[in-house]
PDB file of N, CA and C in Angstrom:
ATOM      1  N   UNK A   1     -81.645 -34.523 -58.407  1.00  0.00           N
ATOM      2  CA  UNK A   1     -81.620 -33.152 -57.949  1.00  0.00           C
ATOM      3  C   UNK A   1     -82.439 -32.313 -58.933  1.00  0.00           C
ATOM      4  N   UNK A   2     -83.310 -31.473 -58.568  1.00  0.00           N
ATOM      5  CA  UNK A   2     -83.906 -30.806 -59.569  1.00  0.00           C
ATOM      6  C   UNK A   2     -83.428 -29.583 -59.826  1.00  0.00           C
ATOM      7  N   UNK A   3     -83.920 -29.439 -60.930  1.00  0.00           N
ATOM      8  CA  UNK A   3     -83.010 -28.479 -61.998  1.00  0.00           C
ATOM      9  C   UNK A   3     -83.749 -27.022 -61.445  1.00  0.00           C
ATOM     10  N   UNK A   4     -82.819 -26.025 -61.296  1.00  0.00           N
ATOM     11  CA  UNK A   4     -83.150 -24.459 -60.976  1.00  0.00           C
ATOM     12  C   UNK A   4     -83.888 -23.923 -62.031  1.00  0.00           C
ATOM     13  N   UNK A   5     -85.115 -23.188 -61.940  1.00  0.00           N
ATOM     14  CA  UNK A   5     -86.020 -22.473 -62.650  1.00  0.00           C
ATOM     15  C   UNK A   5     -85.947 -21.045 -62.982  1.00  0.00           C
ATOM     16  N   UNK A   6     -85.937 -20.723 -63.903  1.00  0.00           N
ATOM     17  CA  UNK A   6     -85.750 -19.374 -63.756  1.00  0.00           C
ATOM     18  C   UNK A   6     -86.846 -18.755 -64.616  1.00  0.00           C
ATOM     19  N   UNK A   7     -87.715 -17.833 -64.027  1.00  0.00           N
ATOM     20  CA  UNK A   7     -89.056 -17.198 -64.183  1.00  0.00           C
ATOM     21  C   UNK A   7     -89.089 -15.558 -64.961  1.00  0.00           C
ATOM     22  N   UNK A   8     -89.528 -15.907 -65.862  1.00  0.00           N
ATOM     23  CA  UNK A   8     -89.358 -15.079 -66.896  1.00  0.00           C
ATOM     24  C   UNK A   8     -90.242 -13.792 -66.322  1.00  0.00           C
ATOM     25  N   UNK A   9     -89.315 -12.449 -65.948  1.00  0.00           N
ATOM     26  CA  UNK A   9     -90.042 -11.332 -65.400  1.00  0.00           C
ATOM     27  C   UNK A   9     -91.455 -10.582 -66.376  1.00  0.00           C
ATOM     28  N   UNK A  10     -92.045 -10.079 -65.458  1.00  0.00           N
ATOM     29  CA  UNK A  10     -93.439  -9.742 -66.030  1.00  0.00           C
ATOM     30  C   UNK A  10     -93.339  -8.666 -66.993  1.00  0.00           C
ATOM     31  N   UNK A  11     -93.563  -8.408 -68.058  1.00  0.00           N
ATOM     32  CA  UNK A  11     -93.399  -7.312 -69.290  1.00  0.00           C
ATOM     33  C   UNK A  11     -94.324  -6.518 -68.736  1.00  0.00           C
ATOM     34  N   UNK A  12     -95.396  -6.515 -67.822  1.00  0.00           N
ATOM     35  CA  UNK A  12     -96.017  -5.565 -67.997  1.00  0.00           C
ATOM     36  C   UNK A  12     -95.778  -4.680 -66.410  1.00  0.00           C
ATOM     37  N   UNK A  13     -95.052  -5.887 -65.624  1.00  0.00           N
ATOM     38  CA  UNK A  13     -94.773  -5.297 -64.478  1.00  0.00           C
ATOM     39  C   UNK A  13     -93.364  -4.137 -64.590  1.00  0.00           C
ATOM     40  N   UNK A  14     -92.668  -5.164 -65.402  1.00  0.00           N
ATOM     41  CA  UNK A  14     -91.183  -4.499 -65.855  1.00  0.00           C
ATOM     42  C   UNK A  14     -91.426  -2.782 -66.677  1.00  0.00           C
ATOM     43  N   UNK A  15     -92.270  -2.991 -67.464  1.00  0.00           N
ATOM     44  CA  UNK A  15     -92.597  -1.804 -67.930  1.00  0.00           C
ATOM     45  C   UNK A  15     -93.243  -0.435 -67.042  1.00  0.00           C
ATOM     46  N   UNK A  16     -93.989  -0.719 -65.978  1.00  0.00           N
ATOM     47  CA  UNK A  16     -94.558  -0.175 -64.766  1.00  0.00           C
ATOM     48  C   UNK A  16     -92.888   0.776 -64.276  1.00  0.00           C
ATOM     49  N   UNK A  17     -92.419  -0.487 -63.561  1.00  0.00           N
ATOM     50  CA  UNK A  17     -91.188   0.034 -62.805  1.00  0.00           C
ATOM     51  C   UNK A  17     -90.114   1.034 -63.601  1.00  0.00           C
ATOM     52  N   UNK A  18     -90.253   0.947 -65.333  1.00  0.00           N
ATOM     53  CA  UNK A  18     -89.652   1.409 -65.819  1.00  0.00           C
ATOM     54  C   UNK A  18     -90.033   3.014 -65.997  1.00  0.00           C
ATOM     55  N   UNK A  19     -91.154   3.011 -66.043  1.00  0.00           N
ATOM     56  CA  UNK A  19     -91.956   4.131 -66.102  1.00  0.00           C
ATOM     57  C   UNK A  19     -92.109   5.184 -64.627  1.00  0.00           C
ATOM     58  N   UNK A  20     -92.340   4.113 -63.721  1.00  0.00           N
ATOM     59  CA  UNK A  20     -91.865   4.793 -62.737  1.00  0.00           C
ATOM     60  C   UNK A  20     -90.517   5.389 -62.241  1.00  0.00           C
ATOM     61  N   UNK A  21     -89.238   4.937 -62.621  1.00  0.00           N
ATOM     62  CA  UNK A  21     -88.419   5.371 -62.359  1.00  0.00           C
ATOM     63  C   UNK A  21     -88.041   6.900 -63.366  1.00  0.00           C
ATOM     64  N   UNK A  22     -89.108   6.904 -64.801  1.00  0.00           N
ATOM     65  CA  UNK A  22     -88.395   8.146 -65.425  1.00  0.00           C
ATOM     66  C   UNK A  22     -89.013   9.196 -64.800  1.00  0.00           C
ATOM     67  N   UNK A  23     -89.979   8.922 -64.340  1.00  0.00           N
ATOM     68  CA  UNK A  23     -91.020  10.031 -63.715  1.00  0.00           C
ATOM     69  C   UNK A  23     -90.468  10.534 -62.645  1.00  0.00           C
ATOM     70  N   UNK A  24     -89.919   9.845 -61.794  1.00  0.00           N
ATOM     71  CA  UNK A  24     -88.643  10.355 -60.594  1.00  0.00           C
ATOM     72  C   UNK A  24     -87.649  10.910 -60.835  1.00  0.00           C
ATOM     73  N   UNK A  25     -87.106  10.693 -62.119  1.00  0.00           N
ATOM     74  CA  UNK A  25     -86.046  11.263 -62.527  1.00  0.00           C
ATOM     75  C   UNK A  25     -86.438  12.911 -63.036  1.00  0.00           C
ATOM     76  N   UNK A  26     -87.939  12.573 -63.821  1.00  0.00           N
ATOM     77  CA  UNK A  26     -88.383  13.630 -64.153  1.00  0.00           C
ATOM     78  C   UNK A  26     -88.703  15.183 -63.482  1.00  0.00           C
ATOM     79  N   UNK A  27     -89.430  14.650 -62.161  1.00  0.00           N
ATOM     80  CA  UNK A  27     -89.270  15.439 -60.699  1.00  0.00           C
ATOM     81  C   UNK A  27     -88.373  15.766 -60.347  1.00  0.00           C
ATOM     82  N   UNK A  28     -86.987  14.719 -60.248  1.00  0.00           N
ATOM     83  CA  UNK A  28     -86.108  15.482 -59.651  1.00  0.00           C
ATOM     84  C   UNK A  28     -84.907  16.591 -60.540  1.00  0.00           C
ATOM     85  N   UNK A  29     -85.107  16.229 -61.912  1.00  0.00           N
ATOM     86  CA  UNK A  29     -84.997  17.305 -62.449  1.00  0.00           C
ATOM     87  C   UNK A  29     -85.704  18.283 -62.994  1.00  0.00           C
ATOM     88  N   UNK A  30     -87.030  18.854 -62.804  1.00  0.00           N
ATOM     89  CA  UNK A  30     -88.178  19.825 -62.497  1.00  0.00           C
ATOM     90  C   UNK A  30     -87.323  20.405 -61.121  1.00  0.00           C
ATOM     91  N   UNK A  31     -87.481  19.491 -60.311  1.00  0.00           N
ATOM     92  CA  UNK A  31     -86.712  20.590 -58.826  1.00  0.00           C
ATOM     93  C   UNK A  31     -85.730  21.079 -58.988  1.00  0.00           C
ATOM     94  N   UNK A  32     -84.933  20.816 -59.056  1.00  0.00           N
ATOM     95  CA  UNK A  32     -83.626  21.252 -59.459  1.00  0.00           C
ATOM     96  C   UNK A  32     -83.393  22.592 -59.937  1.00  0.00           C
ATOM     97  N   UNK A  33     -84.411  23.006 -61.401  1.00  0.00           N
ATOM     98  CA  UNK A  33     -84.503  23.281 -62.509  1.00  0.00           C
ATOM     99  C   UNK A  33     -85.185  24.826 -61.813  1.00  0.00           C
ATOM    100  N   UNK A  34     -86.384  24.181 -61.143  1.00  0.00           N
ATOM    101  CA  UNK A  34     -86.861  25.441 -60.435  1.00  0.00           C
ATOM    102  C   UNK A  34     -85.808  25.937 -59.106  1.00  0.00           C
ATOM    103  N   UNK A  35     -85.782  25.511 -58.361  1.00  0.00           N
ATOM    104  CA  UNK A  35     -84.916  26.109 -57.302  1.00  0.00           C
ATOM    105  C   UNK A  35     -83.732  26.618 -57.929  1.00  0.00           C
ATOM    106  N   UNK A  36     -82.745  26.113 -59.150  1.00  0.00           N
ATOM    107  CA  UNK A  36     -82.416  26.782 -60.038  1.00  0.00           C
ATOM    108  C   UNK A  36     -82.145  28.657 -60.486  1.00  0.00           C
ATOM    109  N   UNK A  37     -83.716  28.563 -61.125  1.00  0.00           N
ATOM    110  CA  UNK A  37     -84.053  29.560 -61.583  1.00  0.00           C
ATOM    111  C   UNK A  37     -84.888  30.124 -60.727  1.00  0.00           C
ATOM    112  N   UNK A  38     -85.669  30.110 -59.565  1.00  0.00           N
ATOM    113  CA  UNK A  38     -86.274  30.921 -58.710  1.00  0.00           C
ATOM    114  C   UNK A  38     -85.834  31.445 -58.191  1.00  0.00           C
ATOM    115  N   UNK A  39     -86.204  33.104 -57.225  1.00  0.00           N
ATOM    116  CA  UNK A  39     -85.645  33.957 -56.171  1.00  0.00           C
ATOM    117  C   UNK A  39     -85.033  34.815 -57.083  1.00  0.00           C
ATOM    118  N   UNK A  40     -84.056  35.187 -56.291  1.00  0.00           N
ATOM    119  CA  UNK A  40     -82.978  36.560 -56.353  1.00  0.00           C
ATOM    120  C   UNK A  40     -81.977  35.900 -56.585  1.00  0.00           C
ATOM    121  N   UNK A  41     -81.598  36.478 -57.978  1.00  0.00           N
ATOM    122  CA  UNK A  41     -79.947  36.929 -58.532  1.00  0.00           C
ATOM    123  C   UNK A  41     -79.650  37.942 -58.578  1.00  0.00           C
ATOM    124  N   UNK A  42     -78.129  38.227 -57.947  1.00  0.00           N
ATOM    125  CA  UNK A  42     -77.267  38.802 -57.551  1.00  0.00           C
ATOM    126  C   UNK A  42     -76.118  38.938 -59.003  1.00  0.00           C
ATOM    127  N   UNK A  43     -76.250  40.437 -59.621  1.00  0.00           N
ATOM    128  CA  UNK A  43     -75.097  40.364 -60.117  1.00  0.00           C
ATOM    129  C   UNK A  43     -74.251  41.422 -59.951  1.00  0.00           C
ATOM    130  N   UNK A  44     -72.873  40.907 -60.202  1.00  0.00           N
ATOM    131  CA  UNK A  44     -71.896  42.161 -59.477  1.00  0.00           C
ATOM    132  C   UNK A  44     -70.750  41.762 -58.795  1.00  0.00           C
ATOM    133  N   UNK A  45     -69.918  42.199 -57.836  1.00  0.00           N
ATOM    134  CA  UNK A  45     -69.947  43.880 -58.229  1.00  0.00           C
ATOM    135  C   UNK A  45     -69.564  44.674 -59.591  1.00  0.00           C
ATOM    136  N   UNK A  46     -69.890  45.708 -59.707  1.00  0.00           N
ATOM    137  CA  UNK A  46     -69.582  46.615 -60.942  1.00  0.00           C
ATOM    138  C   UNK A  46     -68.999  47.798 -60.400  1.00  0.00           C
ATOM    139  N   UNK A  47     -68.133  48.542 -61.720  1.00  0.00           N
ATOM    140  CA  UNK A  47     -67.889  49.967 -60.797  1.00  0.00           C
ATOM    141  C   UNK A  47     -69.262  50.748 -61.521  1.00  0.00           C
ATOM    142  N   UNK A  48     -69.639  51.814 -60.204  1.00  0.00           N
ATOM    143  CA  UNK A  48     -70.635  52.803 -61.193  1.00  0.00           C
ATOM    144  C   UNK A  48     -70.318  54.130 -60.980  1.00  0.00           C
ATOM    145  N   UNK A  49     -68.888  54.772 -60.501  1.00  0.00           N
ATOM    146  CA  UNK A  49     -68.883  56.103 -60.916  1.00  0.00           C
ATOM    147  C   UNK A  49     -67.220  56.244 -60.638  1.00  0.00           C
ATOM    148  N   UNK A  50     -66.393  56.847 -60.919  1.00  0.00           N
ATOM    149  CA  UNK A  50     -64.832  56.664 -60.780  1.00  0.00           C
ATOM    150  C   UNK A  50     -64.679  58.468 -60.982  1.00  0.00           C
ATOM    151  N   UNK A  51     -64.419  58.936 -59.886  1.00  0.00           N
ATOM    152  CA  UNK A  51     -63.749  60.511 -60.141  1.00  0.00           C
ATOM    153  C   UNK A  51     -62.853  60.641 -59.207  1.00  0.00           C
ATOM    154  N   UNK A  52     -61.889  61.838 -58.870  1.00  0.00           N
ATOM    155  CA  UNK A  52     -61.316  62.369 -58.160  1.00  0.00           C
ATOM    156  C   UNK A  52     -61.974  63.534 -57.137  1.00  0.00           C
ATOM    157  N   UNK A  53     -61.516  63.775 -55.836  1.00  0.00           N
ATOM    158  CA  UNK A  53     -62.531  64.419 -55.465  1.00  0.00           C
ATOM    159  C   UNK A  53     -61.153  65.452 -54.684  1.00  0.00           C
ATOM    160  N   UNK A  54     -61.631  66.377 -54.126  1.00  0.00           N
ATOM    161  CA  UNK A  54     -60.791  67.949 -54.001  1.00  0.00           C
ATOM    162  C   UNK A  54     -59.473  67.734 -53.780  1.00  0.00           C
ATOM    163  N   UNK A  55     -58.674  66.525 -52.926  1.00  0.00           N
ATOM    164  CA  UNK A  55     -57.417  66.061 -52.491  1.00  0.00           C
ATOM    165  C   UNK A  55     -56.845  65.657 -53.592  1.00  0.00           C
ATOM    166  N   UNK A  56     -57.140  65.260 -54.564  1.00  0.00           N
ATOM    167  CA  UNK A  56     -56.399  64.690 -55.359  1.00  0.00           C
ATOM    168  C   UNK A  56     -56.534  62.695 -55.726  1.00  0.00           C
ATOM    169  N   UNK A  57     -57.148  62.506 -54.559  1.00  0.00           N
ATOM    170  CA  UNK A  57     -57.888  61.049 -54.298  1.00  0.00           C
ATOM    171  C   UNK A  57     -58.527  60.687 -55.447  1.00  0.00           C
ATOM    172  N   UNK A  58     -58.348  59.197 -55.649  1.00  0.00           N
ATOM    173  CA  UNK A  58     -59.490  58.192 -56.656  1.00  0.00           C
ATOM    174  C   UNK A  58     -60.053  58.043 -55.707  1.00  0.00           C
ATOM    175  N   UNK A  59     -61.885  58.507 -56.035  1.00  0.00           N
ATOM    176  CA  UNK A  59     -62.741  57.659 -55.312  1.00  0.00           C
ATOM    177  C   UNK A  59     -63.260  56.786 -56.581  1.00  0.00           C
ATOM    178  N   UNK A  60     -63.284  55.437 -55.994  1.00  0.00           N
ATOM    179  CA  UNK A  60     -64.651  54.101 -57.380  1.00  0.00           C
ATOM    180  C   UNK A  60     -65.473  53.945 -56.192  1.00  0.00           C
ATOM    181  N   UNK A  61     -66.763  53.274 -57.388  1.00  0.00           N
ATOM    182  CA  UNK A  61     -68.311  53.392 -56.321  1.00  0.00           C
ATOM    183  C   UNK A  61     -68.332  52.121 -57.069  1.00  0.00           C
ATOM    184  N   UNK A  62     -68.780  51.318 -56.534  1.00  0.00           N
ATOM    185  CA  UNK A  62     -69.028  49.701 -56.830  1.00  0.00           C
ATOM    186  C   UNK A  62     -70.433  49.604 -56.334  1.00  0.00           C
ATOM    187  N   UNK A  63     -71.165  49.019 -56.644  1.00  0.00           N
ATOM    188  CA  UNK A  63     -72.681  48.399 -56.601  1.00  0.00           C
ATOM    189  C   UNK A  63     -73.349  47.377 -57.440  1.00  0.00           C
ATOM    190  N   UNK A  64     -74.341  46.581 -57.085  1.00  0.00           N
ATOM    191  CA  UNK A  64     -74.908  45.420 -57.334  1.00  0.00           C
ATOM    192  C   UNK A  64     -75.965  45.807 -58.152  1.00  0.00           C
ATOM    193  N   UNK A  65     -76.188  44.568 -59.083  1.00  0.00           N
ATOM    194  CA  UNK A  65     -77.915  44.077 -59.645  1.00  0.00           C
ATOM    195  C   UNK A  65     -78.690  43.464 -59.391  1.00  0.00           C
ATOM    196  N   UNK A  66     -79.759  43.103 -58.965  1.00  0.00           N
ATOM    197  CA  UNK A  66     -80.496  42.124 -58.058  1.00  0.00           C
ATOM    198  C   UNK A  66     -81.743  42.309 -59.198  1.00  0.00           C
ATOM    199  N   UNK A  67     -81.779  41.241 -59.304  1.00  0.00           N
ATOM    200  CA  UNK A  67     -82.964  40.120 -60.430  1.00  0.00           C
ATOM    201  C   UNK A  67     -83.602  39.475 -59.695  1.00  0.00           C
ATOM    202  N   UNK A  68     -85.202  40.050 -59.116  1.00  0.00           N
ATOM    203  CA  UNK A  68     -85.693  38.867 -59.122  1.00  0.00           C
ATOM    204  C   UNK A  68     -86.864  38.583 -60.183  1.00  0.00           C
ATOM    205  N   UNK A  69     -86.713  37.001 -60.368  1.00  0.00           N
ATOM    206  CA  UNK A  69     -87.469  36.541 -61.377  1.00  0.00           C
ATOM    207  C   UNK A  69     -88.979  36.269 -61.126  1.00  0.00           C
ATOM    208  N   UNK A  70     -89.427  36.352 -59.662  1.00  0.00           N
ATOM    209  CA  UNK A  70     -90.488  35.975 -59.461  1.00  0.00           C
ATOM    210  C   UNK A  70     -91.566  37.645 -59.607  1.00  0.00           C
ATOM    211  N   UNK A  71     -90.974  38.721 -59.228  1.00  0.00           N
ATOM    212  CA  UNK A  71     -92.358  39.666 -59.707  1.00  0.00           C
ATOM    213  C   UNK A  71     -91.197  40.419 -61.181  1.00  0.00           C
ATOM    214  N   UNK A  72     -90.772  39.612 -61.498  1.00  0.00           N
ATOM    215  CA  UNK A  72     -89.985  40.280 -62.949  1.00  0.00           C
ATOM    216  C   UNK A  72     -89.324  41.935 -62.985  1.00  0.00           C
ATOM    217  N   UNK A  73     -88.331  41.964 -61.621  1.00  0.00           N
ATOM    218  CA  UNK A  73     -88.002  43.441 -61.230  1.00  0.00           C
ATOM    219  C   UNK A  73     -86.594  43.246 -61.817  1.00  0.00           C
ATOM    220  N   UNK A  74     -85.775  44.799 -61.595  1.00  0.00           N
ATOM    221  CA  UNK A  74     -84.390  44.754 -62.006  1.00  0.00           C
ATOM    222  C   UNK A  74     -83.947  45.445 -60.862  1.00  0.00           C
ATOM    223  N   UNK A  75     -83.322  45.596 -59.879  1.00  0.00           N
ATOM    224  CA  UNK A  75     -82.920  47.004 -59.070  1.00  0.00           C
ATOM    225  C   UNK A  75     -81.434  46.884 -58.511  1.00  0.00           C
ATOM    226  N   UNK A  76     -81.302  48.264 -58.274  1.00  0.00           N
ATOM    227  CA  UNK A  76     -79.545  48.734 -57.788  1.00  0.00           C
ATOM    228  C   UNK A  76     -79.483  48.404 -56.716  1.00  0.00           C
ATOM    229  N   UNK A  77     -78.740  47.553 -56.270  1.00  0.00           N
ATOM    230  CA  UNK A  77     -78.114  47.188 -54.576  1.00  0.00           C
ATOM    231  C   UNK A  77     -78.131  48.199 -53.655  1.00  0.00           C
ATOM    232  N   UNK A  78     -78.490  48.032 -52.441  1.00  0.00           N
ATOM    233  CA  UNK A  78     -79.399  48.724 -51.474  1.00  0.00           C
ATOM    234  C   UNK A  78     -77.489  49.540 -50.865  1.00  0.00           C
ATOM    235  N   UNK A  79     -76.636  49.271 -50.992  1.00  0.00           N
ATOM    236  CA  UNK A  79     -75.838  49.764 -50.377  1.00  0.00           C
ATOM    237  C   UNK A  79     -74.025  49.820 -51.017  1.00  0.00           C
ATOM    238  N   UNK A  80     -73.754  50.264 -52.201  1.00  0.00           N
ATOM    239  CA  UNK A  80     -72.841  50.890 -52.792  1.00  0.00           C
ATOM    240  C   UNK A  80     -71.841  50.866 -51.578  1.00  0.00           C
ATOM    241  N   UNK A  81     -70.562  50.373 -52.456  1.00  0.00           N
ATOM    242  CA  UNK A  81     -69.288  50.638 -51.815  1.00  0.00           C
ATOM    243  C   UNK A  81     -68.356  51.213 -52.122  1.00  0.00           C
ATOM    244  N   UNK A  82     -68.167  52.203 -51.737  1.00  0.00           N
ATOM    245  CA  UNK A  82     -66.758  53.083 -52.503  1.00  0.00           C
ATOM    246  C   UNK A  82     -65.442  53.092 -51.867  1.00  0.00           C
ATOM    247  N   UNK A  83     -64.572  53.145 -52.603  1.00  0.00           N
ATOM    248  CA  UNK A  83     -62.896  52.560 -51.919  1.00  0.00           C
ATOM    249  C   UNK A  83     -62.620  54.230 -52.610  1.00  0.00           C
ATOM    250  N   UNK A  84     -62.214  54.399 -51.594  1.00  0.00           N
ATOM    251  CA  UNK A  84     -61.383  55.844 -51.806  1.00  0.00           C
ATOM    252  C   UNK A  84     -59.607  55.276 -51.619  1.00  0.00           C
ATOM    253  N   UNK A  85     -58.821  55.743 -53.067  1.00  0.00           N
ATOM    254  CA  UNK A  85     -57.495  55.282 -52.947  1.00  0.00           C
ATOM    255  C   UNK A  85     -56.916  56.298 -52.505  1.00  0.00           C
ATOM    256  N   UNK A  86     -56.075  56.984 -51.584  1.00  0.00           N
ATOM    257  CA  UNK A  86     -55.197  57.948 -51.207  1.00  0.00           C
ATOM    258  C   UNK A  86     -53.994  57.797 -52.324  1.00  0.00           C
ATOM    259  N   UNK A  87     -54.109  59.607 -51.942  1.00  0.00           N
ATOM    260  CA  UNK A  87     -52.592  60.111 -53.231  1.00  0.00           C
ATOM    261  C   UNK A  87     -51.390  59.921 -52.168  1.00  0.00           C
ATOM    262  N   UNK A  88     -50.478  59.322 -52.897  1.00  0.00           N
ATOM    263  CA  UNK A  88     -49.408  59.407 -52.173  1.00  0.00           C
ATOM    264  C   UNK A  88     -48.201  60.890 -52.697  1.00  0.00           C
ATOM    265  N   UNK A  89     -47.519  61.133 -52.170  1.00  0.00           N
ATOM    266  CA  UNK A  89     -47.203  62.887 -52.661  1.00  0.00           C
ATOM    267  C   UNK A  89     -45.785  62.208 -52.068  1.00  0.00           C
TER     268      UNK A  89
END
């Protein structure tokens, strides 16, 4: 019966595949990394003004920060929410 062979893998092929696989790894954490950090961030809510107004009422004004990183802007959320609390008497 003849004896099983076993074929010593190619060093230079092995090294190929090895190389190829960091480079995939490399891409897929580049993607990641960007989709990540690209677009619009959202931060918030915050309060931005807290008074009483003629009734005796708390009004708070809550509104957003919006970051985007791609033309390097900062701006106030397009639409503020204020919770008016009623006095109870």
């Amino acid at each position: 019966m003849p004896e099983a062979t076993t074929r010593a893998p190619d060093p230079g092929l092995t090294a190929f595949l090895k190389g190829m696989m960091m480079k995939r790894r490399l891409l897929v954490l580049l993607v990641f990394c960007f989709f990540g950090l690209a677009g619009c961030t959202t931060i918030g809510p915050f309060v931005t003004d807290v008074y009483y107004d003629s009734d005796g009422n708390l009004v708070v004004t809550k509104n957003v920060i919006k970051h985007d990183s791609f033309n390097g802007t900062i701006s106030v959320g397009d639409n503020p929410q204020t919770i008016v609390n009623k006095r109870t008497k």
